[in-house]
C-alpha atoms as a PDB file:
ATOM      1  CA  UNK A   1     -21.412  89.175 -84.813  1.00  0.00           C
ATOM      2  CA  UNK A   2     -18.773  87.644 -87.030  1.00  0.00           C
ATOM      3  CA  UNK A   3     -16.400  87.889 -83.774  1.00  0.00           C
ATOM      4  CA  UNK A   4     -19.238  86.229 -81.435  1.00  0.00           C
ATOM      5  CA  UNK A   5     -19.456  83.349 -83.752  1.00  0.00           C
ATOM      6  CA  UNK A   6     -15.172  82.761 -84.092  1.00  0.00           C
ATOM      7  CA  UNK A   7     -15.621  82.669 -80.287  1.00  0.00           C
ATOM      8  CA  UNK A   8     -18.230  79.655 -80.074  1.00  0.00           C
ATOM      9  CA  UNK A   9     -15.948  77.842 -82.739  1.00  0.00           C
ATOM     10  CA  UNK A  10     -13.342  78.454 -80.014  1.00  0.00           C
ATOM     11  CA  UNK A  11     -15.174  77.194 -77.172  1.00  0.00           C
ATOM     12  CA  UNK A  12     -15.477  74.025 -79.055  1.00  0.00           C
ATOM     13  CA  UNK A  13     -11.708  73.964 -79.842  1.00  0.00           C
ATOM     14  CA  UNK A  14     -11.420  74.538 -76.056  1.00  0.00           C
ATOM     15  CA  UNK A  15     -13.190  71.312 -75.223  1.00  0.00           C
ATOM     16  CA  UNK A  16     -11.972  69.072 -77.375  1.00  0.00           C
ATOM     17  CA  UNK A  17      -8.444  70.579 -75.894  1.00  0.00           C
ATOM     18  CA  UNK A  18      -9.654  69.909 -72.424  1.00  0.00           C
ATOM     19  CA  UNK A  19     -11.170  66.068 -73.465  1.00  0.00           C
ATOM     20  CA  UNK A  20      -6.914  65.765 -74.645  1.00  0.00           C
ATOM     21  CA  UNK A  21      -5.339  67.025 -72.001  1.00  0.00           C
ATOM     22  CA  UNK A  22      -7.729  64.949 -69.673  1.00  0.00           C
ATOM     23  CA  UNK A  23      -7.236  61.507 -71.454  1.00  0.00           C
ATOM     24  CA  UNK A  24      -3.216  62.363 -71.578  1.00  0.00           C
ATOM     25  CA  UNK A  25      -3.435  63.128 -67.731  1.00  0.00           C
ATOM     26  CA  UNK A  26      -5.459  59.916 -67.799  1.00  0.00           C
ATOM     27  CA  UNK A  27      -2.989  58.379 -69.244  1.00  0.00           C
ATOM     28  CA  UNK A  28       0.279  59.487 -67.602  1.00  0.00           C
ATOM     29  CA  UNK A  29      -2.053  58.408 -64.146  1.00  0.00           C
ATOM     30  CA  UNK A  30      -1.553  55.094 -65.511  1.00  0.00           C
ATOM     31  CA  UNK A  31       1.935  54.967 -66.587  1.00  0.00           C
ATOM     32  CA  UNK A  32       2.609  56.965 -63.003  1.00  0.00           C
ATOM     33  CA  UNK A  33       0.907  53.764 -61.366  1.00  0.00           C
ATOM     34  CA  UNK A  34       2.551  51.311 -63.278  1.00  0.00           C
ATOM     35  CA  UNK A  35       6.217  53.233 -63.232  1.00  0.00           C
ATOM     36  CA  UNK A  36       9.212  53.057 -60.122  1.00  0.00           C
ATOM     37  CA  UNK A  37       8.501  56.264 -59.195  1.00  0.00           C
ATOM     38  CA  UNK A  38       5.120  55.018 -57.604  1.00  0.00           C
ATOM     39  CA  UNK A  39       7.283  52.282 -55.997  1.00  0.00           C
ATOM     40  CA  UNK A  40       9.604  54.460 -54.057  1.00  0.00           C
ATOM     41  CA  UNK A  41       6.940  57.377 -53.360  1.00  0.00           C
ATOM     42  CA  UNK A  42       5.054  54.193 -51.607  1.00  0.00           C
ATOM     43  CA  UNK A  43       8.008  53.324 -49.777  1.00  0.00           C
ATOM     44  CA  UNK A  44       8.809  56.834 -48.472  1.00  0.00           C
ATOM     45  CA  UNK A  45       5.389  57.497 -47.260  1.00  0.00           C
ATOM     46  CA  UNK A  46       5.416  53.821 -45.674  1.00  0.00           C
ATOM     47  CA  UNK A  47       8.989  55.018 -43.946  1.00  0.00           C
ATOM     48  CA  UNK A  48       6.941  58.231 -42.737  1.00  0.00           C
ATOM     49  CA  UNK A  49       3.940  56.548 -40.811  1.00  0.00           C
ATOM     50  CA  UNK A  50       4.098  56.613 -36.920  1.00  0.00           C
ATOM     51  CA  UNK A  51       5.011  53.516 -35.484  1.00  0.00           C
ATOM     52  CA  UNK A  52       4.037  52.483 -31.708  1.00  0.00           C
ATOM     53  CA  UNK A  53       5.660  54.503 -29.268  1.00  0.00           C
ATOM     54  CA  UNK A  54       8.214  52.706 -27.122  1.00  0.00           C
ATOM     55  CA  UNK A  55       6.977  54.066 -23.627  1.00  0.00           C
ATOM     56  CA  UNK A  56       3.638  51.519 -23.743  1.00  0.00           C
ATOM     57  CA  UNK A  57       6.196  48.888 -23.989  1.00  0.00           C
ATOM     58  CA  UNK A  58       8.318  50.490 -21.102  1.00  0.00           C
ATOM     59  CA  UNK A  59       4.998  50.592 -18.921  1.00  0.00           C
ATOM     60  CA  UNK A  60       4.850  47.352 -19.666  1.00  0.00           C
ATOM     61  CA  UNK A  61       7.560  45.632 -18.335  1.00  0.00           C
ATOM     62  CA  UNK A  62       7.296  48.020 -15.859  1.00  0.00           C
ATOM     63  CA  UNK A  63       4.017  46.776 -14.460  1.00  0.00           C
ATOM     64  CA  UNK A  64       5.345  43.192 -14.837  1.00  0.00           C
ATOM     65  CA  UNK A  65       8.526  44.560 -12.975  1.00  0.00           C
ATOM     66  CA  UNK A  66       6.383  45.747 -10.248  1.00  0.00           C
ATOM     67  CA  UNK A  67       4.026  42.667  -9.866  1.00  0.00           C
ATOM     68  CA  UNK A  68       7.466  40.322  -9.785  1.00  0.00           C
ATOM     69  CA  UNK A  69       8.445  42.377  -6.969  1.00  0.00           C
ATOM     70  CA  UNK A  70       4.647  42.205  -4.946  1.00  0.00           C
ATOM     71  CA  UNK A  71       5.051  38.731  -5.802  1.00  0.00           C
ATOM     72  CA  UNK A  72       8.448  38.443  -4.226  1.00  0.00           C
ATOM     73  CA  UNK A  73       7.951  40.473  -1.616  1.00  0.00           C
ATOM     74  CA  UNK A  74       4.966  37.923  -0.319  1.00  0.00           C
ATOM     75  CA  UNK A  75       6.858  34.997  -0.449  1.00  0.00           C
ATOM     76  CA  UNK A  76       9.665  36.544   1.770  1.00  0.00           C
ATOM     77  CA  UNK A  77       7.068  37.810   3.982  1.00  0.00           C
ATOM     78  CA  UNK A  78       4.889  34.914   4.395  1.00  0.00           C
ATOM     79  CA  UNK A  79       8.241  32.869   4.455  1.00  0.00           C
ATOM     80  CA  UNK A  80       9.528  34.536   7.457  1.00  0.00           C
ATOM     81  CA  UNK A  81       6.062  34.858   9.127  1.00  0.00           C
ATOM     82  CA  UNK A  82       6.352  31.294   9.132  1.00  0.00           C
ATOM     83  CA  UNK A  83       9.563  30.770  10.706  1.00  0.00           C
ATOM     84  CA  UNK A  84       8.945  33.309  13.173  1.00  0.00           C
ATOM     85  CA  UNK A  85       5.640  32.763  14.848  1.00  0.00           C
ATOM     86  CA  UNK A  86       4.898  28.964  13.595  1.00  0.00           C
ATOM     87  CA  UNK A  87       8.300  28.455  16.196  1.00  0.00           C
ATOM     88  CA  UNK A  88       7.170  30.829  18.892  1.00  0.00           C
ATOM     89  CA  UNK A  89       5.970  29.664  22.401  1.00  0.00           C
ATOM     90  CA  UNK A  90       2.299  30.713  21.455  1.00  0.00           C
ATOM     91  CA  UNK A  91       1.836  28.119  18.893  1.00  0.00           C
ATOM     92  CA  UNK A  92       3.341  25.285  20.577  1.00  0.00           C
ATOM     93  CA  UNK A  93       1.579  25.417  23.834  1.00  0.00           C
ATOM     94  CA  UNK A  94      -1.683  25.236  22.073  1.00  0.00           C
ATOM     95  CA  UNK A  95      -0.186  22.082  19.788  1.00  0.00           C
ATOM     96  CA  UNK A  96       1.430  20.435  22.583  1.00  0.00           C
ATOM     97  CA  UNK A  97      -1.534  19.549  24.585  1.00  0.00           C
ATOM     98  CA  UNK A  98      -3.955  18.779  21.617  1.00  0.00           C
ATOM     99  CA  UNK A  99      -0.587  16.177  19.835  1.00  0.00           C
ATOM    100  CA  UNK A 100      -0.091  13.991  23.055  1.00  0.00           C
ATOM    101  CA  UNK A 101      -1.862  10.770  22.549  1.00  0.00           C
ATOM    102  CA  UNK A 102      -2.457   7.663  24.982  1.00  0.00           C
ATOM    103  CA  UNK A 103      -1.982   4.556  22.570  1.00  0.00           C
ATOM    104  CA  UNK A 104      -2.868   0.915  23.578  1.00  0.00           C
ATOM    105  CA  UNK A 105      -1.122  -1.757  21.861  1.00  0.00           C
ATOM    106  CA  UNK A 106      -2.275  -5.497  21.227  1.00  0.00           C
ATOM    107  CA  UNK A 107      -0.173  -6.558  23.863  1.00  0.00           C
ATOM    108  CA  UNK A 108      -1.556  -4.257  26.649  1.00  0.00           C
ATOM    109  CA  UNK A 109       0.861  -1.679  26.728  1.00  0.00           C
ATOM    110  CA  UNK A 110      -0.093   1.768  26.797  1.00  0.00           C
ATOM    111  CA  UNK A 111       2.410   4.237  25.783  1.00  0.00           C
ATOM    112  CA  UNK A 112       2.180   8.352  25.349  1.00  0.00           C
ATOM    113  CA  UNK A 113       3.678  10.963  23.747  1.00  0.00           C
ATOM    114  CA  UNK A 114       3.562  13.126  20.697  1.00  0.00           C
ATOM    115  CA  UNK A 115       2.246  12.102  17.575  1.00  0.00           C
ATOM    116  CA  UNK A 116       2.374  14.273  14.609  1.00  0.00           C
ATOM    117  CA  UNK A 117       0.259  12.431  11.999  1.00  0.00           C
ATOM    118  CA  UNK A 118      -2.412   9.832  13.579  1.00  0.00           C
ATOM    119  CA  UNK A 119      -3.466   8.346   9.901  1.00  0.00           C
ATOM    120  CA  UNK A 120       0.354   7.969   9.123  1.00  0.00           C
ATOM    121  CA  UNK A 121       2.020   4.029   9.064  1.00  0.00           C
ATOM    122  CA  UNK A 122       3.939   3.654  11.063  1.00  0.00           C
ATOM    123  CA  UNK A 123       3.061   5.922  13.490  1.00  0.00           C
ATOM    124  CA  UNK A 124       5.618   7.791  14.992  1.00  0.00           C
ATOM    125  CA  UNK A 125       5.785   8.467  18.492  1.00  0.00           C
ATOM    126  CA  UNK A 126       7.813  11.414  20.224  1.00  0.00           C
ATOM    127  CA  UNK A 127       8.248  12.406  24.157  1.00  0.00           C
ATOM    128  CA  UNK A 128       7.395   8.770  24.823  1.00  0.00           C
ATOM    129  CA  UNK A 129       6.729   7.772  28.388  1.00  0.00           C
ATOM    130  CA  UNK A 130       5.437   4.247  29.713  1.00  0.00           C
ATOM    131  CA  UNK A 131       3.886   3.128  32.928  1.00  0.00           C
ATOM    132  CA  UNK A 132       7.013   1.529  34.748  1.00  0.00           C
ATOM    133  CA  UNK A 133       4.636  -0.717  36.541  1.00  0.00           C
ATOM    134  CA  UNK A 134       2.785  -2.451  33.379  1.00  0.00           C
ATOM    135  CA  UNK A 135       6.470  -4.404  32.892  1.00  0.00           C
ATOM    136  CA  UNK A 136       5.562  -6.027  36.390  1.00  0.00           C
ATOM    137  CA  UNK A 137       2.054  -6.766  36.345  1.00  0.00           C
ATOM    138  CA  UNK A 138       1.531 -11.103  36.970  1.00  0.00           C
ATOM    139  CA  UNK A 139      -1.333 -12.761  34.255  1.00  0.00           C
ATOM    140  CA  UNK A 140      -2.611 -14.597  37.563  1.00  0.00           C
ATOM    141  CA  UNK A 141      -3.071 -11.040  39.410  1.00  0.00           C
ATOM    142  CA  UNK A 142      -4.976  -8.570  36.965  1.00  0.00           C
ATOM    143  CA  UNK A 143      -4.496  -5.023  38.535  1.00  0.00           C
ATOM    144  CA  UNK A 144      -7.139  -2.276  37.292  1.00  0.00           C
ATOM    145  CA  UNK A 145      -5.454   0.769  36.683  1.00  0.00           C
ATOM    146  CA  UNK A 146      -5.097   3.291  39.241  1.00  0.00           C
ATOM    147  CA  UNK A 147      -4.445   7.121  39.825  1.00  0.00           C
ATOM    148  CA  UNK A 148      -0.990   6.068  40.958  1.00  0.00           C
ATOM    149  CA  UNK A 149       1.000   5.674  37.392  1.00  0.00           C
ATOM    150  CA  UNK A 150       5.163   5.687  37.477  1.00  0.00           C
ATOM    151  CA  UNK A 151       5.958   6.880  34.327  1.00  0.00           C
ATOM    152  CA  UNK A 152       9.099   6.515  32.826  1.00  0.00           C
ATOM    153  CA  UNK A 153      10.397   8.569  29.870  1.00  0.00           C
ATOM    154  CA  UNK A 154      11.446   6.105  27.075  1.00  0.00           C
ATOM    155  CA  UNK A 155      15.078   6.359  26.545  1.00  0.00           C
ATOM    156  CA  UNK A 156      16.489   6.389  30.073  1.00  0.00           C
ATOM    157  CA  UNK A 157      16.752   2.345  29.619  1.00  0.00           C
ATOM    158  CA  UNK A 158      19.881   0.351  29.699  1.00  0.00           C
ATOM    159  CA  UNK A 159      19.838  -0.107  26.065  1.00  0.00           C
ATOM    160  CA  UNK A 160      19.962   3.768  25.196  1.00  0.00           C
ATOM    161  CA  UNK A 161      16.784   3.873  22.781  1.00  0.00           C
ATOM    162  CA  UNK A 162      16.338   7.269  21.188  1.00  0.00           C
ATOM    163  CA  UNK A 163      13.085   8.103  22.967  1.00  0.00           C
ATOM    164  CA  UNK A 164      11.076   8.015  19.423  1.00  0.00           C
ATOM    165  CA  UNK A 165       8.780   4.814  19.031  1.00  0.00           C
ATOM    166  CA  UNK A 166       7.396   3.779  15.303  1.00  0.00           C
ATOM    167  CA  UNK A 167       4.441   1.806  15.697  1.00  0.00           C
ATOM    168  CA  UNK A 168       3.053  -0.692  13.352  1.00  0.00           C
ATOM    169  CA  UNK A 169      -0.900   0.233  12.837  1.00  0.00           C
ATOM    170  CA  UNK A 170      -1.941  -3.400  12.856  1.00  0.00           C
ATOM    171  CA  UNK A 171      -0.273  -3.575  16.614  1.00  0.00           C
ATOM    172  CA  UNK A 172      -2.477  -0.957  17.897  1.00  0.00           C
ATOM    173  CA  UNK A 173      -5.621  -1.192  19.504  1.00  0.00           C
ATOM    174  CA  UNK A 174      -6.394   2.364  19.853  1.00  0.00           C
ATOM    175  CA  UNK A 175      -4.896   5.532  20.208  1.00  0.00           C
ATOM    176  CA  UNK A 176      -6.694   8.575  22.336  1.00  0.00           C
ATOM    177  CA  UNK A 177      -5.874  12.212  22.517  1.00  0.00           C
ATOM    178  CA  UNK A 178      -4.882  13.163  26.314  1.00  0.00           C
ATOM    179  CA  UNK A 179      -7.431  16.157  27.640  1.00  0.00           C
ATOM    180  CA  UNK A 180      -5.698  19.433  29.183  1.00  0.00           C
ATOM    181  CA  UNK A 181      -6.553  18.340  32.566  1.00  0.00           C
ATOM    182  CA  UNK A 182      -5.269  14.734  32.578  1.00  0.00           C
ATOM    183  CA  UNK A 183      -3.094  13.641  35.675  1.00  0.00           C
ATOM    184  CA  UNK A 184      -1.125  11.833  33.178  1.00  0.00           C
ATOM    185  CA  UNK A 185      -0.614  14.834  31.045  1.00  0.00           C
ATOM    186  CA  UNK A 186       0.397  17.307  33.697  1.00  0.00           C
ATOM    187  CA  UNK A 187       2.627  14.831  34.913  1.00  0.00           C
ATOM    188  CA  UNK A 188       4.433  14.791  31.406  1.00  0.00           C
ATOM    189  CA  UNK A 189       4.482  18.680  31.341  1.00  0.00           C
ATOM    190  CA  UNK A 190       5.498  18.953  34.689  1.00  0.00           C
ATOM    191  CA  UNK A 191       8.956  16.303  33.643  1.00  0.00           C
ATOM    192  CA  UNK A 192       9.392  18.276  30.532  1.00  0.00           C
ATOM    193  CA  UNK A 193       9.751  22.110  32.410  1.00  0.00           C
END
């Protein structure tokens, strides 16, 4: 029994050893935090951590890449869809008919042609022809118009006018969009061919 009782002495030696060694380790923990060897162990694992990979940023200047070019790739398109049929023969036969205009001035003259922009001042006038006859008329002898117009294309005078009129608004009386079927129209269209 003597030996079983040197052994429980032991046991007690053993954990007082332990309770040391744990409040050393304790300790060196602390010095270990506070030392430069914490320092650089930080910085090496910081070095070691993953950083973003550089493809997501390739994919994305890729994707902006590709939406520049859709983007450019419209503009050229609806650039040169423009030029193309906005000129073509289609689109100007329906204009032409629906832009000619009969316009009456204060003084009683009625002129017609082209006019791009009706709300515009002044208003300008293309393709302008005139009735030759309205020059002539007397005040004493008031002639109601009739189905027989001479019209004369404005810029075939003496004077060499451009053929373009710019009309003051206040000077006009009214203005009034020719109809497809108006003698005075397919006279104009028949000049023009």
């Amino acid at each position: 029994m003597p030996d079983n009782f040197q052994q429980t002495v032991n046991l007690k030696e053993k954990a007082e050893q332990q309770k040391k060694e744990l409040q050393q380790s304790s300790l060196n923990q602390i010095k270990y935090a506070h030392s430069k060897e914490l320092e650089d162990d930080i910085r090496e694992k910081l070095q070691k951590i993953d950083r973003p990979i550089k493809s997501e940023a390739k994919l994305n200047s890729r994707l902006i890449q590709l939406v520049v070019f859709i983007l450019a790739f419209l503009i050229i398109g609806f650039t040169i869809y423009s030029v193309v049929f906005k000129n073509s023969d289609i689109f100007k036969k329906t204009s032409k008919s629906q832009s000619w205009y009969a316009v009456k001035l204060t003084n009683n003259e009625t002129f017609y042609g082209q006019i791009k922009d009706i709300k515009a001042d002044p208003i300008v006038m293309d393709n302008v022809y005139y009735n030759y006859d309205q020059d002539k008329k007397d005040d004493k002898k008031e002639i109601a118009e009739t189905t027989n117009l001479r019209l004369v294309k404005r810029g075939k005078e003496t004077h060499g006018p451009v053929g373009t009129m710019d009309l003051v608004r206040s000077q006009v009386l009214f203005m009034e969009p020719l109809k497809d079927d108006s003698n005075v129209l397919k006279a104009i269209l028949e000049y023009e061919k």
